[in-house]
PDB file of N, CA and C in Angstrom:
ATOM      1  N   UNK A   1       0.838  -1.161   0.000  1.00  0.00           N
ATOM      2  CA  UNK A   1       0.000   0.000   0.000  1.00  0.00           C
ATOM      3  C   UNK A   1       0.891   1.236   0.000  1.00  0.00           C
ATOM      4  N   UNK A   2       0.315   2.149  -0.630  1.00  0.00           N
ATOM      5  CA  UNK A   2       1.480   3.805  -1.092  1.00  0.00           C
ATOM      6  C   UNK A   2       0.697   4.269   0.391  1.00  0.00           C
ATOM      7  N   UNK A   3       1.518   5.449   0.756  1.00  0.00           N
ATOM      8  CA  UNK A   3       1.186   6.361   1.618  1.00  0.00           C
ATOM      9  C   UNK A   3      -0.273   6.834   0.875  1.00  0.00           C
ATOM     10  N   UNK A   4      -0.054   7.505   0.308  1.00  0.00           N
ATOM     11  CA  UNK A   4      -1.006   8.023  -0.801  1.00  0.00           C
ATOM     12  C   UNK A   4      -2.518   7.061  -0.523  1.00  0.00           C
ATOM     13  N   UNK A   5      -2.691   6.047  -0.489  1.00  0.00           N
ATOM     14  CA  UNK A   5      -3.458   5.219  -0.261  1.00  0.00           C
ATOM     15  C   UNK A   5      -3.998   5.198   1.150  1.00  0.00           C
ATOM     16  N   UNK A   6      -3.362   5.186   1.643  1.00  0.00           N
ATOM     17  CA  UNK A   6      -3.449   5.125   3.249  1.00  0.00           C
ATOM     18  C   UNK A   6      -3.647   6.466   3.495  1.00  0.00           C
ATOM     19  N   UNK A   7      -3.316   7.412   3.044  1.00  0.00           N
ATOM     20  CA  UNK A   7      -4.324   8.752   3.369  1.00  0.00           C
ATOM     21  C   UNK A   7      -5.718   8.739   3.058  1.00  0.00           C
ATOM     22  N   UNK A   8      -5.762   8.423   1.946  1.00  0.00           N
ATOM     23  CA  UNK A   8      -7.172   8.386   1.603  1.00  0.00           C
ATOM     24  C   UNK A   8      -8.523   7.437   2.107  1.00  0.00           C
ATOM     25  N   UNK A   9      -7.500   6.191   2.402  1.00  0.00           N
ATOM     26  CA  UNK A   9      -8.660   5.216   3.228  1.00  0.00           C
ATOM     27  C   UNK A   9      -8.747   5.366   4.375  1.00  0.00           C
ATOM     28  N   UNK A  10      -7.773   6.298   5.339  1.00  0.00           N
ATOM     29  CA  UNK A  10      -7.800   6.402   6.635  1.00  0.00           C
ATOM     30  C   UNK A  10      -8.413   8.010   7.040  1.00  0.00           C
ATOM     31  N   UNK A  11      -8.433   8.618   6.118  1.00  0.00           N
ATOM     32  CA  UNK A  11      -8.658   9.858   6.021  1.00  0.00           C
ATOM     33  C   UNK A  11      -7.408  11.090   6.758  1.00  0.00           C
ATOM     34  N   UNK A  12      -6.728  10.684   6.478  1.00  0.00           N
ATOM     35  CA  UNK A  12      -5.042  11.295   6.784  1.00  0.00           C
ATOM     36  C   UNK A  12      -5.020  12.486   6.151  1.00  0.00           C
ATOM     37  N   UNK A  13      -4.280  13.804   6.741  1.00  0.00           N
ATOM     38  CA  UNK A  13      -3.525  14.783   5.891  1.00  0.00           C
ATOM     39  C   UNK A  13      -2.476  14.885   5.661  1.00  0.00           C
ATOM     40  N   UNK A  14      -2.015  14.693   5.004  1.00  0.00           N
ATOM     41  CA  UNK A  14      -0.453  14.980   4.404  1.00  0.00           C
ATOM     42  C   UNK A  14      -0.202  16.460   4.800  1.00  0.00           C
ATOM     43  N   UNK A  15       0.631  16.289   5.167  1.00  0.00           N
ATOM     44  CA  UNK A  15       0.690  18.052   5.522  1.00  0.00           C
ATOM     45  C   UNK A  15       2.784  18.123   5.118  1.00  0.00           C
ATOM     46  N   UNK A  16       3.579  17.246   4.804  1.00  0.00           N
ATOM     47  CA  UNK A  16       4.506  17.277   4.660  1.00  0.00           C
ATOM     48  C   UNK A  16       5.537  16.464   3.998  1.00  0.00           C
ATOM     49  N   UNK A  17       6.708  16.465   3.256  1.00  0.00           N
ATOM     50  CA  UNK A  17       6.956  15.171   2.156  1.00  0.00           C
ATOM     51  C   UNK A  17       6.043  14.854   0.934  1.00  0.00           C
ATOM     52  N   UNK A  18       5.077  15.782   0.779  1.00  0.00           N
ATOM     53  CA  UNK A  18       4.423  14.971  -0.055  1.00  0.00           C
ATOM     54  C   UNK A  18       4.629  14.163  -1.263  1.00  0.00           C
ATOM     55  N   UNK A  19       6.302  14.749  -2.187  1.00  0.00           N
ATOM     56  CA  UNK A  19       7.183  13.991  -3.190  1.00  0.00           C
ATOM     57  C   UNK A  19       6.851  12.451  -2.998  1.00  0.00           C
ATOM     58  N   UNK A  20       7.091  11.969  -1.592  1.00  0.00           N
ATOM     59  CA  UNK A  20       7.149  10.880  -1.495  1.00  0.00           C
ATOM     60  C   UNK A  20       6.177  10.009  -0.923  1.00  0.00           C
ATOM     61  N   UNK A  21       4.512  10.073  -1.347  1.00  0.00           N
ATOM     62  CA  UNK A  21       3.250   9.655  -1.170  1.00  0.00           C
ATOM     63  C   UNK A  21       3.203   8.817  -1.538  1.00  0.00           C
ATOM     64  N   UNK A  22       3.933   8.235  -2.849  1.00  0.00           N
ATOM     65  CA  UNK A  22       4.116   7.281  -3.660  1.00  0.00           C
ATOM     66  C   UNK A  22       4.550   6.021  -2.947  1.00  0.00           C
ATOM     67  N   UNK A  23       6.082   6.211  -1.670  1.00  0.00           N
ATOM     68  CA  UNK A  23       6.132   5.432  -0.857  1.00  0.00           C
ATOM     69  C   UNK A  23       5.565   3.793  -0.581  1.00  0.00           C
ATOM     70  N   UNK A  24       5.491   2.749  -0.573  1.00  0.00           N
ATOM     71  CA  UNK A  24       5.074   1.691  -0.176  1.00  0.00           C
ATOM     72  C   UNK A  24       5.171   1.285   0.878  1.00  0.00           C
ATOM     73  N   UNK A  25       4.482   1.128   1.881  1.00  0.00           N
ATOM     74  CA  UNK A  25       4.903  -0.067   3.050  1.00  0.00           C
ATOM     75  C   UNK A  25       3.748  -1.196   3.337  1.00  0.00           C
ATOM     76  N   UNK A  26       4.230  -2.096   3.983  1.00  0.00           N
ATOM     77  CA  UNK A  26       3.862  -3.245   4.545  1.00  0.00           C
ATOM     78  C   UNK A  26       3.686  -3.596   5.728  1.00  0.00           C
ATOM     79  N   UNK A  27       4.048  -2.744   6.800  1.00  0.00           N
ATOM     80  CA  UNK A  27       4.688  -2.964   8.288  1.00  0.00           C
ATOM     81  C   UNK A  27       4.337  -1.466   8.469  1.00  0.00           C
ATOM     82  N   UNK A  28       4.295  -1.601  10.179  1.00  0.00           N
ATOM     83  CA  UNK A  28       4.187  -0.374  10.494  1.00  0.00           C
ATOM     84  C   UNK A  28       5.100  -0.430  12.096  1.00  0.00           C
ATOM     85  N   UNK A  29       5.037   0.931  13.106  1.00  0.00           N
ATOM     86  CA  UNK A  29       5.373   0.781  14.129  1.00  0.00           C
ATOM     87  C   UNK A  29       4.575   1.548  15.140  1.00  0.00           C
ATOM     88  N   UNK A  30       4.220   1.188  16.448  1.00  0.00           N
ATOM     89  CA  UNK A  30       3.588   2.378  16.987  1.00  0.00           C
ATOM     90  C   UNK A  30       4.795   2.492  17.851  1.00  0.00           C
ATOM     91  N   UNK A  31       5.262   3.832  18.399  1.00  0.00           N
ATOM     92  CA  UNK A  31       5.664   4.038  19.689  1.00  0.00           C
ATOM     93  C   UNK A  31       5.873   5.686  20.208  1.00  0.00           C
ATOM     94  N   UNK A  32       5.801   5.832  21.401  1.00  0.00           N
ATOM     95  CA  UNK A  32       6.172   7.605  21.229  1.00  0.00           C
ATOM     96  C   UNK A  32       7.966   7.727  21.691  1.00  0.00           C
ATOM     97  N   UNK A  33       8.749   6.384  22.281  1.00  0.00           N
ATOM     98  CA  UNK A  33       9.965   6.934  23.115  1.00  0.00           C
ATOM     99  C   UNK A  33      10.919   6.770  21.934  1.00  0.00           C
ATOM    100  N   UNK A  34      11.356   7.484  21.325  1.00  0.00           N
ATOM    101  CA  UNK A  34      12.471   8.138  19.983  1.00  0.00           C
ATOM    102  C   UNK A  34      13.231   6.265  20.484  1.00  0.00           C
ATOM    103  N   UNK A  35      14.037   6.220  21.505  1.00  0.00           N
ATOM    104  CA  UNK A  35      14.768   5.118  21.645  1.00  0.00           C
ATOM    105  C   UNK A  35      14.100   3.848  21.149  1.00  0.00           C
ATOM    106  N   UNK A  36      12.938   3.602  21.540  1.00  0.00           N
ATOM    107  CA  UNK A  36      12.467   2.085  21.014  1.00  0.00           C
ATOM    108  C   UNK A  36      12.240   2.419  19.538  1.00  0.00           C
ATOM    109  N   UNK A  37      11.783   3.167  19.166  1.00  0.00           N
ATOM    110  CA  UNK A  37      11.758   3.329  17.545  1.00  0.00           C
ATOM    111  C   UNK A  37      13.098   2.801  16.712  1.00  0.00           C
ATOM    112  N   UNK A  38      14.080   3.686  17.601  1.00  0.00           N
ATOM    113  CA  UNK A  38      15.498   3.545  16.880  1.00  0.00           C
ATOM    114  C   UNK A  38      16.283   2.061  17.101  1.00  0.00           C
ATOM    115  N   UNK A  39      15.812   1.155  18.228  1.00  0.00           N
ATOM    116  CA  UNK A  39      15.873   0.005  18.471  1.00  0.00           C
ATOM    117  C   UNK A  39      15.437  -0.511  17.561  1.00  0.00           C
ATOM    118  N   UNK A  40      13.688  -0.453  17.180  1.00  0.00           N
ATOM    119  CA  UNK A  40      12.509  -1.656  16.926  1.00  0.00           C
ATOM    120  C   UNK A  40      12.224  -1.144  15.709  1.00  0.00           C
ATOM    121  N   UNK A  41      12.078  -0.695  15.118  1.00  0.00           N
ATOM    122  CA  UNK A  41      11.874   0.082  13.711  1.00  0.00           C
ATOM    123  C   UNK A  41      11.880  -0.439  12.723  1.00  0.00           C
ATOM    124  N   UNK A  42      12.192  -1.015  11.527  1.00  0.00           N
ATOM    125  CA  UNK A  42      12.635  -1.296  10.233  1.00  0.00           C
ATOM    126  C   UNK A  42      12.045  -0.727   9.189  1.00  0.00           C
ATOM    127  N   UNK A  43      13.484  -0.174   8.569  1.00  0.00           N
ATOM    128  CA  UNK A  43      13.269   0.490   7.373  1.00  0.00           C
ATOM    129  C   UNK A  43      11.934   0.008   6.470  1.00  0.00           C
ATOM    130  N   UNK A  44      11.535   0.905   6.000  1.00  0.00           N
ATOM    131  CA  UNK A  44      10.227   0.951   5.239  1.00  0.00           C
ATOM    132  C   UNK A  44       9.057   0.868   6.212  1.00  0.00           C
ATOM    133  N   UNK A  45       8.894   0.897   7.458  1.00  0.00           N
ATOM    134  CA  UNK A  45       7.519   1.253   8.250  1.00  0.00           C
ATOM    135  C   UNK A  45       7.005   2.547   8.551  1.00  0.00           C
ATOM    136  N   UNK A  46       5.688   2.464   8.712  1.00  0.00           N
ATOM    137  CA  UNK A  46       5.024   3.356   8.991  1.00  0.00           C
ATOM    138  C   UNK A  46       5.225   3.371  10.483  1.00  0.00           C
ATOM    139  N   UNK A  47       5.018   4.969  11.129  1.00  0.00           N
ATOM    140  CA  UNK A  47       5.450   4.966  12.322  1.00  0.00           C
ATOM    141  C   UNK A  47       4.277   5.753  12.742  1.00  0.00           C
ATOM    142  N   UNK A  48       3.464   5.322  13.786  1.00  0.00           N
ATOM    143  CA  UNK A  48       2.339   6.199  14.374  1.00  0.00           C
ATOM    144  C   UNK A  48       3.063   6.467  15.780  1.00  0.00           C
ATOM    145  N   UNK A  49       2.540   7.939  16.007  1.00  0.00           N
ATOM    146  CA  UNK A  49       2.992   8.582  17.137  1.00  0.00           C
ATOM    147  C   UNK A  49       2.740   9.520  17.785  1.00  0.00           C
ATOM    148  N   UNK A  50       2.593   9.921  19.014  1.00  0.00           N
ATOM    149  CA  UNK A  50       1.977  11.710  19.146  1.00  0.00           C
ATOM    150  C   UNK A  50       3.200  12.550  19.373  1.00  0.00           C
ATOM    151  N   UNK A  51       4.338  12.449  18.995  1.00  0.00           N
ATOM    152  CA  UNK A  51       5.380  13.036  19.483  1.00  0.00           C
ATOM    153  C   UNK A  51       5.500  14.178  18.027  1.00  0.00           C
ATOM    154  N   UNK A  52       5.797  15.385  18.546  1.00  0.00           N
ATOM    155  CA  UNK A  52       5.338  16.568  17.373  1.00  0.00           C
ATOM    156  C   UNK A  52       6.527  17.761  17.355  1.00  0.00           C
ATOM    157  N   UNK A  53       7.654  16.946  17.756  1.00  0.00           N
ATOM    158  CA  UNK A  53       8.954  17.692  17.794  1.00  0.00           C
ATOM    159  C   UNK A  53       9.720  17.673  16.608  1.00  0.00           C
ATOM    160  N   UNK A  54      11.052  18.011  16.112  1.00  0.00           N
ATOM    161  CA  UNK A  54      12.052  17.542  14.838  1.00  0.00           C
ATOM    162  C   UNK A  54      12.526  16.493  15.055  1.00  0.00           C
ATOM    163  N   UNK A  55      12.847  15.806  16.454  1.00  0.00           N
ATOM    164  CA  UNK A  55      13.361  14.851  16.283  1.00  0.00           C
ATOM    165  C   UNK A  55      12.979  13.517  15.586  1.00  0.00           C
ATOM    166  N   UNK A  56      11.633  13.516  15.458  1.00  0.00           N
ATOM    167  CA  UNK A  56      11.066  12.470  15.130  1.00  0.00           C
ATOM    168  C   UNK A  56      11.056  12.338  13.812  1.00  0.00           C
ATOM    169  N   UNK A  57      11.626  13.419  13.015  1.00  0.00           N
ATOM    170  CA  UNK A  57      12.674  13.599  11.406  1.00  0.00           C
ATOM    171  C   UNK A  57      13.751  13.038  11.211  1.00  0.00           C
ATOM    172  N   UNK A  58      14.469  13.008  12.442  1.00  0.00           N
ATOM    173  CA  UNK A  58      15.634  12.361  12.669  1.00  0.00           C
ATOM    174  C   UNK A  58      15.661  11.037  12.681  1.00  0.00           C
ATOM    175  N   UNK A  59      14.617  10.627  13.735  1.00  0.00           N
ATOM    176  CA  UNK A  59      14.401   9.051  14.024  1.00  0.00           C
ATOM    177  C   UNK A  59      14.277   8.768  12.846  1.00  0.00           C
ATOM    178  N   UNK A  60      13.347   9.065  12.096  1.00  0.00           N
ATOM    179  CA  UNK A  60      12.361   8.157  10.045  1.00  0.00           C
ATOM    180  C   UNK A  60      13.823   8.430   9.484  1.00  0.00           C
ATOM    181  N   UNK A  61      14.773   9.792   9.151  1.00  0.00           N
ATOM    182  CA  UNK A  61      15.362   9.676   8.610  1.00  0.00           C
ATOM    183  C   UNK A  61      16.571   8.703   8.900  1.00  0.00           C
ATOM    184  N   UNK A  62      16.629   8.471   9.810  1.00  0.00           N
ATOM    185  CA  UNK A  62      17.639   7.622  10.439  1.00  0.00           C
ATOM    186  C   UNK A  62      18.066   5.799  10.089  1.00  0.00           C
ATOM    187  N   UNK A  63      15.942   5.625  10.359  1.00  0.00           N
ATOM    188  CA  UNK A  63      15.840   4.282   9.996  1.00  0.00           C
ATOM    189  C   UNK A  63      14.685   4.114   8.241  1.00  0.00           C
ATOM    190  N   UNK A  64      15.467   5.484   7.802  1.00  0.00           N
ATOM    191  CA  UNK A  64      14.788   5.137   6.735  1.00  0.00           C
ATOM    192  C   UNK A  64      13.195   4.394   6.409  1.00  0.00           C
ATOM    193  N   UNK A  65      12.427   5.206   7.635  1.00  0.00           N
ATOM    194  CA  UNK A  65      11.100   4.857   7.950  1.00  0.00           C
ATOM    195  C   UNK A  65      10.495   5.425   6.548  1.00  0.00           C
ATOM    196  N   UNK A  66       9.175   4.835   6.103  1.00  0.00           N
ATOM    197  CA  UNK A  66       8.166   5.129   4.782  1.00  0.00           C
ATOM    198  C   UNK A  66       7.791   6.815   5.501  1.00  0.00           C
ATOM    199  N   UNK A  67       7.440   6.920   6.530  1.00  0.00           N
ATOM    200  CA  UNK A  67       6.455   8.200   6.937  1.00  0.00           C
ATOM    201  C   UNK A  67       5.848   8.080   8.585  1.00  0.00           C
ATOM    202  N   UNK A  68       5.305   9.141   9.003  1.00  0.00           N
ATOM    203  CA  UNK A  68       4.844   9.290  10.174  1.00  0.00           C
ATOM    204  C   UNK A  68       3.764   9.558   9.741  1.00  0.00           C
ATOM    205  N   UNK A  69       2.798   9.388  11.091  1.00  0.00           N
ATOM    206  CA  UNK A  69       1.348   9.465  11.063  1.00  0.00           C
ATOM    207  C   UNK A  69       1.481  10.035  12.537  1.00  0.00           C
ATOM    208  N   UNK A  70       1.093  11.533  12.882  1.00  0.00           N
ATOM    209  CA  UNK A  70       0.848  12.154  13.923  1.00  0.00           C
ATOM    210  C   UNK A  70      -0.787  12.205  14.255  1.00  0.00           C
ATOM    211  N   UNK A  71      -1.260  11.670  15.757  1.00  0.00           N
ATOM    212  CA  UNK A  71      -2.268  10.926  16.013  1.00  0.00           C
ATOM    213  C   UNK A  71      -2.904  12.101  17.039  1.00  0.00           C
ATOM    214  N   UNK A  72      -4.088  11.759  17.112  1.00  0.00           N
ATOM    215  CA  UNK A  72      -4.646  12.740  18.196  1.00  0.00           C
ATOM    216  C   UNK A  72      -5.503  13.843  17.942  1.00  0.00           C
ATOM    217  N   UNK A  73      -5.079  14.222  16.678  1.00  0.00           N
ATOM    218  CA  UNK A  73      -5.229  16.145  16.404  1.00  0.00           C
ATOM    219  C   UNK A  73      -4.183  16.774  16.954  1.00  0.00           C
ATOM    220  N   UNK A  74      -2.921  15.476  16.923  1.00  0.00           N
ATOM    221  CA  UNK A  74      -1.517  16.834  16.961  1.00  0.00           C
ATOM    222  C   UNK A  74      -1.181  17.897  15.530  1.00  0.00           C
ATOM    223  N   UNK A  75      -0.418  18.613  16.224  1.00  0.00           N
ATOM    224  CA  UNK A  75       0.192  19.396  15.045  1.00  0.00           C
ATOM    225  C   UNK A  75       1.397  19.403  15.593  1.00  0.00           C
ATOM    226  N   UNK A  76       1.988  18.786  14.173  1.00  0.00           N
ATOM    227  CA  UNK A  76       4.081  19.393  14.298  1.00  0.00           C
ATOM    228  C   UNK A  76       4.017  20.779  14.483  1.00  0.00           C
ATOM    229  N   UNK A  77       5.307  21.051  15.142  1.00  0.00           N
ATOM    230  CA  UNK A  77       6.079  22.255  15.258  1.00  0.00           C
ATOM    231  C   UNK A  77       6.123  22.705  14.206  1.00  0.00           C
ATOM    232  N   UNK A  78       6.322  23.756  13.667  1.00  0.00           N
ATOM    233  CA  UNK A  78       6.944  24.709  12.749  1.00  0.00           C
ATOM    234  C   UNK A  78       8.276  23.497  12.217  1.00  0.00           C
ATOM    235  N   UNK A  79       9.435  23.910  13.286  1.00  0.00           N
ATOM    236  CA  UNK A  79      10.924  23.780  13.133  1.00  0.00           C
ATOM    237  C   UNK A  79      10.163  22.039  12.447  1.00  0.00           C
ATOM    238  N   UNK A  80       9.522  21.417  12.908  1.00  0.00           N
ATOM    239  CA  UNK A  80       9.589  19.504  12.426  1.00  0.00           C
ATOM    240  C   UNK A  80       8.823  19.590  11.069  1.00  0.00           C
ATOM    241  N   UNK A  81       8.077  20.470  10.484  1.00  0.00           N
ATOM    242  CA  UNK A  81       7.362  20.461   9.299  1.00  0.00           C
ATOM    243  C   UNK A  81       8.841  21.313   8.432  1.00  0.00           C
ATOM    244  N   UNK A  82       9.267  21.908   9.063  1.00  0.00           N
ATOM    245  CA  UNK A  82      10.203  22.548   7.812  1.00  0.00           C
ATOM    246  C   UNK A  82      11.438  21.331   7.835  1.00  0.00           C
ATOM    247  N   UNK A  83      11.787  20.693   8.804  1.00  0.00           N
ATOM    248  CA  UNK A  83      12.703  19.214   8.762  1.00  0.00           C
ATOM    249  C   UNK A  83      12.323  18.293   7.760  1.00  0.00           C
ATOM    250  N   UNK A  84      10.968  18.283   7.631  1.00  0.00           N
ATOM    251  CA  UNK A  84      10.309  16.788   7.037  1.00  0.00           C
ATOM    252  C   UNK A  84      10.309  17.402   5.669  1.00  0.00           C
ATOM    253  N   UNK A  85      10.282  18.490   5.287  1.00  0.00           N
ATOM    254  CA  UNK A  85      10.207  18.651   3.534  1.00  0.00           C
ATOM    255  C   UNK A  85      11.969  18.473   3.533  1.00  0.00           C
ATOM    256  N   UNK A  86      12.893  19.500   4.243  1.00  0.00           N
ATOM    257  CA  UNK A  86      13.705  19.391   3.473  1.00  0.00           C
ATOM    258  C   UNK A  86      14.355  17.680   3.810  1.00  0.00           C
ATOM    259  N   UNK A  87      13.915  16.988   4.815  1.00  0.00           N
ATOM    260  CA  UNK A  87      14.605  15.603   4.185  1.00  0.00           C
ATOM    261  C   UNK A  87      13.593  14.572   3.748  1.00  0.00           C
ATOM    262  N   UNK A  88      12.599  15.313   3.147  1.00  0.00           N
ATOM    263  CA  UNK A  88      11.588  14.698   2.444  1.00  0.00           C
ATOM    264  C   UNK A  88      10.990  13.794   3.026  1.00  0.00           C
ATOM    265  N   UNK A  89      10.044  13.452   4.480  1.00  0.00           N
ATOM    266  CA  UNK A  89       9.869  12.717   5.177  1.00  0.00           C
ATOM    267  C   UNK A  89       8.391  12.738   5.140  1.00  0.00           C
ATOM    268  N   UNK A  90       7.516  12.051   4.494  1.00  0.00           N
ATOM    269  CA  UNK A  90       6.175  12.391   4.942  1.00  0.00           C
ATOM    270  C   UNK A  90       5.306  11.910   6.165  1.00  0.00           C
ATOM    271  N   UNK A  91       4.607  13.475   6.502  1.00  0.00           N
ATOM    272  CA  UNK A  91       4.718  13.412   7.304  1.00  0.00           C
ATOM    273  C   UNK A  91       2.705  13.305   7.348  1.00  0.00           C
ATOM    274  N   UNK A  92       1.856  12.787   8.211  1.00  0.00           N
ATOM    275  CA  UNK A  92       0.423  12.334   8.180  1.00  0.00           C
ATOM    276  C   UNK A  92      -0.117  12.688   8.745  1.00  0.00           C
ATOM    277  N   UNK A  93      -1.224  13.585   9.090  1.00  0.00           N
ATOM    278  CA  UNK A  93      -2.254  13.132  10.665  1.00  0.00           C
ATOM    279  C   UNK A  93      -3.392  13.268  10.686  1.00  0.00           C
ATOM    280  N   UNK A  94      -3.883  12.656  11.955  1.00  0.00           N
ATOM    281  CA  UNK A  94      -5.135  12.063  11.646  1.00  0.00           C
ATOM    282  C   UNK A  94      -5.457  12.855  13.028  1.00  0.00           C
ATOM    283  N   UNK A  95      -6.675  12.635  13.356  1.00  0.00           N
ATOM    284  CA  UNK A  95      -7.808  13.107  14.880  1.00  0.00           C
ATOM    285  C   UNK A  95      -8.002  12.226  15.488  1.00  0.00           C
ATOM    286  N   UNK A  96      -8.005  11.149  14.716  1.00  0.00           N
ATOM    287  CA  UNK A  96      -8.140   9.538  15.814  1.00  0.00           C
ATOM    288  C   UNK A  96      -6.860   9.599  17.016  1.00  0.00           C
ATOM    289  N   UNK A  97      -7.493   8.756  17.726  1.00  0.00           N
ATOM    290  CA  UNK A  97      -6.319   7.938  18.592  1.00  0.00           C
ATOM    291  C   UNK A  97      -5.207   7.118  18.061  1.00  0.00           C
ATOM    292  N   UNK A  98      -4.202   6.664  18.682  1.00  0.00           N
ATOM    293  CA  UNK A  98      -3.257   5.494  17.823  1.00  0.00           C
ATOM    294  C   UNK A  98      -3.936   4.312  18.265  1.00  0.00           C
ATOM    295  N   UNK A  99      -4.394   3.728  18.915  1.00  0.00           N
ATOM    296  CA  UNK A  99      -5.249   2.854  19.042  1.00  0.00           C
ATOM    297  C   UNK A  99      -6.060   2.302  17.885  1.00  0.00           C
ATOM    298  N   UNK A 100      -6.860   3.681  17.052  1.00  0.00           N
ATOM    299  CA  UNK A 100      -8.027   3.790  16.548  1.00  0.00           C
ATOM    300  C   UNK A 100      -7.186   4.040  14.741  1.00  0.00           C
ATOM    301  N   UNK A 101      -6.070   4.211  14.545  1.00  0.00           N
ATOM    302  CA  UNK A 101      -5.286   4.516  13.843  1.00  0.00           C
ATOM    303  C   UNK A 101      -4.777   3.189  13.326  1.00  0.00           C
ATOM    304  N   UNK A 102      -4.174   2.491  14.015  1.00  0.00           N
ATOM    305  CA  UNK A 102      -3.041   1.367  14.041  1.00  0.00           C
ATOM    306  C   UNK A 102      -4.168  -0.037  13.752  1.00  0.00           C
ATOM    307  N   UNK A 103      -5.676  -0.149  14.391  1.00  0.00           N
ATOM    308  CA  UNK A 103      -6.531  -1.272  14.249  1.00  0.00           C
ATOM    309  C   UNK A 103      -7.013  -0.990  12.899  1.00  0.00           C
ATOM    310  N   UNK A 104      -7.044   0.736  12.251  1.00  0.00           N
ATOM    311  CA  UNK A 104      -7.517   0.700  10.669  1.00  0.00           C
ATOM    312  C   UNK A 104      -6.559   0.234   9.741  1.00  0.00           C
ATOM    313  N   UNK A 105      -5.030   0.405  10.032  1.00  0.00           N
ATOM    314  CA  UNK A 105      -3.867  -0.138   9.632  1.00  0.00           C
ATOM    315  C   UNK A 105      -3.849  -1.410   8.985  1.00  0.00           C
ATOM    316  N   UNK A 106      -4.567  -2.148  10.315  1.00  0.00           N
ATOM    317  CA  UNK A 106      -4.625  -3.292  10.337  1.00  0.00           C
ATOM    318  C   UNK A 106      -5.618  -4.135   9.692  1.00  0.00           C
ATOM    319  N   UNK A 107      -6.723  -3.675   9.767  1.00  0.00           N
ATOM    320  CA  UNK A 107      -7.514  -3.918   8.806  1.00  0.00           C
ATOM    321  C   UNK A 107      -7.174  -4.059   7.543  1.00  0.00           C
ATOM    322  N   UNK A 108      -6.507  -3.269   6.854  1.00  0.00           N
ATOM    323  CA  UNK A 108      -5.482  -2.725   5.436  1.00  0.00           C
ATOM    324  C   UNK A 108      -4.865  -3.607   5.135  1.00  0.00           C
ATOM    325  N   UNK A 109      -4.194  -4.313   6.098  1.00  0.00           N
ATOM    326  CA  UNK A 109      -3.269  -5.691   6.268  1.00  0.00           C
ATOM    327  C   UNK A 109      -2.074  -5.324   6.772  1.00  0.00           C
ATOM    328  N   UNK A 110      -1.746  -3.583   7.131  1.00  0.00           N
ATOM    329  CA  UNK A 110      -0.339  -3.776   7.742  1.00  0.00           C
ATOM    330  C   UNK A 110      -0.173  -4.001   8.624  1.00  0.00           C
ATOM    331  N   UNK A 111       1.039  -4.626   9.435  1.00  0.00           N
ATOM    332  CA  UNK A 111       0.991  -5.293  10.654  1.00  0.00           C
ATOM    333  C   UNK A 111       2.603  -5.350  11.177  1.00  0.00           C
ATOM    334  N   UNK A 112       2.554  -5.462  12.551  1.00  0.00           N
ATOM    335  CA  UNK A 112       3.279  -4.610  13.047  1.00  0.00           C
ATOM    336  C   UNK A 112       4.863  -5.722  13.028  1.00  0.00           C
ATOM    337  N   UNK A 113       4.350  -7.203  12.147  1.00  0.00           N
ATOM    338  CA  UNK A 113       5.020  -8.442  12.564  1.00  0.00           C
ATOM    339  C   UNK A 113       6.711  -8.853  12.673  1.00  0.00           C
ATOM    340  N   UNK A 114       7.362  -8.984  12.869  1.00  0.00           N
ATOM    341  CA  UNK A 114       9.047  -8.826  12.862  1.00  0.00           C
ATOM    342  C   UNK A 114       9.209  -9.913  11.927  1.00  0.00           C
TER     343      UNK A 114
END
C-alpha cells in the first residue's frame, strides 16, 4: 500500500513530504519513546505517534522509515514540518487515537510483525 493510499482510506492529511506519497509499506510501528523506535523500527515502516517535535525527522530519517502518522489532532512544530520537507519525510495526521489509527492499519493488512 502507497502512503497516498493510506491517506485516503484512513482519512489522513499529508501536511509534509508529499514527493514521497508514492512510498510503499507493509509494516508499520507504533511508539512515542524516539529510543524504542530507533531500536525496533525497520526500514520501510510506517510509524504512528503523538510526538510533534524535529526529532522524530531524525528518528524516520535515520531508519529510513516510509512516513509518520501524527495521532490525536496533533500538530508538528513549525521547526519539524520545515525538517520533514527538506529531508523529504512524509509526514500524516489524523484526529483519531493510535489505538483507533493502528486497528484501521490493520484492517489494510499492515501489521506490526518482525
Amino acid at each position: 500500500m502507497t502512503l497516498r493510499e493510506a491517506a485516503e482510506k484512513l482519512g489522513l492529511k499529508p501536511v509534509a513530504g508529499l514527493i514521497r506519497l508514492t512510498r510503499e509499506f507493509g509494516q508499520g510501528y507504533v511508539s512515542d519513546l524516539l529510543s524504542d523506535v530507533m531500536a525496533n523500527a525497520k526500514p520501510g515502516d510506517i510509524w504512528v505517534t503523538l510526538q510533534i517535535h524535529p526529532n522524530i525527522i531524525a528518528v524516520a530519517t535515520l531508519k529510513e522509515l516510509a512516513g509518520i502518522i501524527l495521532i490525536g489532532g496533533r500538530q508538528p512544530e513549525k521547526q519539524t514540518l520545515a525538517k520533514a520537507e527538506e529531508e523529504q519525510v512524509p509526514l500524516l495526521l489524523s484526529d483519531l487515537p493510535a489505538f483507533e489509527v493502528v486497528g484501521r492499519l490493520y484492517q489494510l493488512g499492515i501489521t506490526g510483525r518482525r
